[in-house]
Protein backbone atom coordinates (compact mmCIF):
# COMPACT_ATOMS: atom_id res chain seq x y z
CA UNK A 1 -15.86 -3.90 -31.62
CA UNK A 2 -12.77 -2.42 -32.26
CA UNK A 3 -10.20 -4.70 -33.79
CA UNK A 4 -6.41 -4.45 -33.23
CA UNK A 5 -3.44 -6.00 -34.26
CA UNK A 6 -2.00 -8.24 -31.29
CA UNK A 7 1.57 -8.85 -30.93
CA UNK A 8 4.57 -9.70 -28.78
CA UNK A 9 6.21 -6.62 -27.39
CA UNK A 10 9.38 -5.91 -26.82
CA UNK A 11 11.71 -3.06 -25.94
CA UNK A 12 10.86 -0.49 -28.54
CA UNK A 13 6.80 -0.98 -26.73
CA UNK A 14 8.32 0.57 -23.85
CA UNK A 15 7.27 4.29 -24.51
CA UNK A 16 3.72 2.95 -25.10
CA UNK A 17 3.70 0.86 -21.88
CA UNK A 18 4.77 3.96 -19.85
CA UNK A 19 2.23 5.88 -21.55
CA UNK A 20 -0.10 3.62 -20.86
CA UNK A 21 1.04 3.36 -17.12
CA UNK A 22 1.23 7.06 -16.76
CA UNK A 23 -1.97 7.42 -14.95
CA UNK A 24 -2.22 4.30 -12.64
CA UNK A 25 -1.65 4.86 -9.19
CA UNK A 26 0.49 1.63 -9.36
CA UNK A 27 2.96 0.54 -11.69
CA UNK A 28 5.82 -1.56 -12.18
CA UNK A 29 9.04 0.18 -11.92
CA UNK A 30 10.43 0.84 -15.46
CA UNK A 31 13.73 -0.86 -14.97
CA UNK A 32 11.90 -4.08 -13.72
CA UNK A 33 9.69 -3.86 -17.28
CA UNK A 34 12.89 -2.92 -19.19
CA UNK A 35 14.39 -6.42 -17.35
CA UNK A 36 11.27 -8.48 -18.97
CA UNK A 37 11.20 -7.20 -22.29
CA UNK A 38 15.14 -7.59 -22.12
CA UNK A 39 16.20 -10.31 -25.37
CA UNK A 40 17.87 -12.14 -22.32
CA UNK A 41 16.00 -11.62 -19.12
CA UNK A 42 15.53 -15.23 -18.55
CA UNK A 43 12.34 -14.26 -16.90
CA UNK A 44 9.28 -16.21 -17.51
CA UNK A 45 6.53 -13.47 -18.48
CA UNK A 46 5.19 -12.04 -21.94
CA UNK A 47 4.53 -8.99 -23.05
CA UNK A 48 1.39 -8.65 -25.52
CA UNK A 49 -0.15 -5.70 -26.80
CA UNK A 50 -2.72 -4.41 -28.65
CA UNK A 51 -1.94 -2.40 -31.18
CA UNK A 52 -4.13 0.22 -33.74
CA UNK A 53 -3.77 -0.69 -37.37
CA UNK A 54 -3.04 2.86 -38.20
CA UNK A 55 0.35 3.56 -39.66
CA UNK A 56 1.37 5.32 -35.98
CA UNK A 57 0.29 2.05 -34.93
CA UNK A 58 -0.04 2.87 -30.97
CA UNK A 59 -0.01 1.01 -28.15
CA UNK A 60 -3.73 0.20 -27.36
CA UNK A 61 -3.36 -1.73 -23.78
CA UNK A 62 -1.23 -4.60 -23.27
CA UNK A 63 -1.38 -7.79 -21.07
CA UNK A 64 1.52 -9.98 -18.91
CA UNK A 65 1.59 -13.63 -18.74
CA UNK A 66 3.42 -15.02 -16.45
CA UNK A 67 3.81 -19.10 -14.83
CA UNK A 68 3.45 -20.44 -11.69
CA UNK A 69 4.06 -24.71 -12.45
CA UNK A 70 1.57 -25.81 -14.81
CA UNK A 71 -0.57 -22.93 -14.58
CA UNK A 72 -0.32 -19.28 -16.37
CA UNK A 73 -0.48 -16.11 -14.15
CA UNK A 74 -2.21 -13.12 -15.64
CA UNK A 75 -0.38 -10.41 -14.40
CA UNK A 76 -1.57 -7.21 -15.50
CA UNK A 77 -3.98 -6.23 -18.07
CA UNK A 78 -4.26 -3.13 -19.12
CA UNK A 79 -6.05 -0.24 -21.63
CA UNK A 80 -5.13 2.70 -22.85
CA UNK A 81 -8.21 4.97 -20.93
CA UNK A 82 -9.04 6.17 -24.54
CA UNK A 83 -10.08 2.95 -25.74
CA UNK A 84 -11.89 1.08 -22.57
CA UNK A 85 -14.96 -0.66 -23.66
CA UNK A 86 -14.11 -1.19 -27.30
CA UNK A 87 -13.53 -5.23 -26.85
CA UNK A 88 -9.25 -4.42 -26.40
CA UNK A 89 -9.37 -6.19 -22.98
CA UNK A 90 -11.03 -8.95 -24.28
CA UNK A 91 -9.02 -9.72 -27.22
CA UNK A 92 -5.75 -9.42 -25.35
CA UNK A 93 -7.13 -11.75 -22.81
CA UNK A 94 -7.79 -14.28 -25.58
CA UNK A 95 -4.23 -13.79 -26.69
CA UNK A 96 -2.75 -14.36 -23.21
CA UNK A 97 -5.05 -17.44 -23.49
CA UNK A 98 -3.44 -19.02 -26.72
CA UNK A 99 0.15 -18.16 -25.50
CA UNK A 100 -0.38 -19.70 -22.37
CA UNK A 101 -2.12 -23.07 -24.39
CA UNK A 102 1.08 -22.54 -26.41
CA UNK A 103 3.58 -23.18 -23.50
CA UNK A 104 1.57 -26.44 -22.43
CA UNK A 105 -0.31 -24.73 -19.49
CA UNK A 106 -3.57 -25.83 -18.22
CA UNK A 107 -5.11 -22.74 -16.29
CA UNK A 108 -4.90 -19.14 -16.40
CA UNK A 109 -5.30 -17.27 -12.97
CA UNK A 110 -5.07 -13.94 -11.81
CA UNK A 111 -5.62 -11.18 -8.57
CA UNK A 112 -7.90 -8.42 -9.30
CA UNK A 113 -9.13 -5.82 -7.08
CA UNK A 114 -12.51 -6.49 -4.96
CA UNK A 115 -13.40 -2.89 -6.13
CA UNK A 116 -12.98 -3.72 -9.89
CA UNK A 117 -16.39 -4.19 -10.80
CA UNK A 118 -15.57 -4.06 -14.70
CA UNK A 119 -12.63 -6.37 -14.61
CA UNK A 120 -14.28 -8.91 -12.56
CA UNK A 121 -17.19 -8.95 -15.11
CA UNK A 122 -14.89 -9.34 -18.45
CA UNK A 123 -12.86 -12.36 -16.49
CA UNK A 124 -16.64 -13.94 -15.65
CA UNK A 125 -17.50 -13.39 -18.63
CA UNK A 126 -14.77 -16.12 -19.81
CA UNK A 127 -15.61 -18.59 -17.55
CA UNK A 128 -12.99 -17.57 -14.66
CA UNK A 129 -14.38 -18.23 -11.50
CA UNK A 130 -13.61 -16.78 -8.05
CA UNK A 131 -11.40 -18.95 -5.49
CA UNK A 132 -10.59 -17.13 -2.97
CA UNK A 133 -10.54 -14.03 -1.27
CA UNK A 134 -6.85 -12.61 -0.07
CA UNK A 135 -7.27 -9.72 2.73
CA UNK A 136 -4.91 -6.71 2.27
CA UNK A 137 -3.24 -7.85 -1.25
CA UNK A 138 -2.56 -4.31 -2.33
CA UNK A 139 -0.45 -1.23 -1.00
CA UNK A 140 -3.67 0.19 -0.04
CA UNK A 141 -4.96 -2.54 1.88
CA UNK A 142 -7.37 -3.56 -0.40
CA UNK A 143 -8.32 -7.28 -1.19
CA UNK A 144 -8.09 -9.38 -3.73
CA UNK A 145 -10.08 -11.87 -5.45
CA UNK A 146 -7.96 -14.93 -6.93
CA UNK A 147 -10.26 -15.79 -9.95
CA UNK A 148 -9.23 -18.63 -12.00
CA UNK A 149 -10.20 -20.81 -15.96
CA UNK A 150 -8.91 -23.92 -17.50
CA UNK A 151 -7.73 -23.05 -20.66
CA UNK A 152 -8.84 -22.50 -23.34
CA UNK A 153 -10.98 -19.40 -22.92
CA UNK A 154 -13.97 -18.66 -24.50
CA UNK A 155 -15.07 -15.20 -25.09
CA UNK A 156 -18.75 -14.44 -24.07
CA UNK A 157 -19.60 -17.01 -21.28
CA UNK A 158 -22.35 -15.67 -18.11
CA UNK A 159 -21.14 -16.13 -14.98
């Protein structure tokens, strides 16, 4: 497994996020990301990314954590198409895991495409369990499945 270094990001990441973005067929606007990562956004989401220990040091993949009440919101996890399957997603998850314990939440849920076969395994794979199905979540008209954990996580848990 391939080890980064995990940290906060902030608005020197930027480049990397948009890198990292470049290829999705959905993205967050860049002025909305700029807003987050903004020193006074007063938004409620974090930025964490992976990072390689190389003196570089690129952006590996990076994850959003965002609140609903008492509950964290995984908002977007994502990997750098270079690295998938090196253990990136898994450690960033963990990260959004211990932030979220951090700010006194109880649960970490999130929406992920029906079609996401690989996605859907890593979040099983940490004890998040499927709740619910919501028809025609994305542009595209795709569903998604609401998966949820209680917090903490724990890395390498069958479904």
């Amino acid at each position: 497994m391939f080890v980064p270094e995990i940290n906060f990001l902030t608005l020197n990441d930027l480049p990397g996020i948009l890198r990292i973005n470049a290829g999705l067929s959905w993205s967050w606007p860049e002025e909305v990301i700029k807003s987050d990562l903004g020193q006074d956004s007063g938004t409620e989401t974090t930025y964490i990314g992976a990072f390689a220990t190389t003196p570089e040091a690129p952006l590996l993949g990076y994850a959003v954590l965002g609140r609903e009440k008492r509950s964290g919101v995984l908002m977007a996890l994502l990997v750098d198409k270079h690295f998938h399957r090196k253990g990136i997603g898994s450690q960033l998850l963990l990260a959004v895991s211990d932030c979220a314990e951090y700010l006194n939440m109880r649960r970490l849920m999130l929406r992920v495409r029906k079609s996401n076969i690989a996605a859907i395994a890593l979040y099983s794979s940490m004890k998040f369990k499927s709740e619910k199905i919501r028809q025609g979540y994305y542009s595209n008209g795709e569903d998604a499945i609401v998966m949820s954990a209680k917090l903490p996580l724990v890395q390498g848990v069958r479904p």
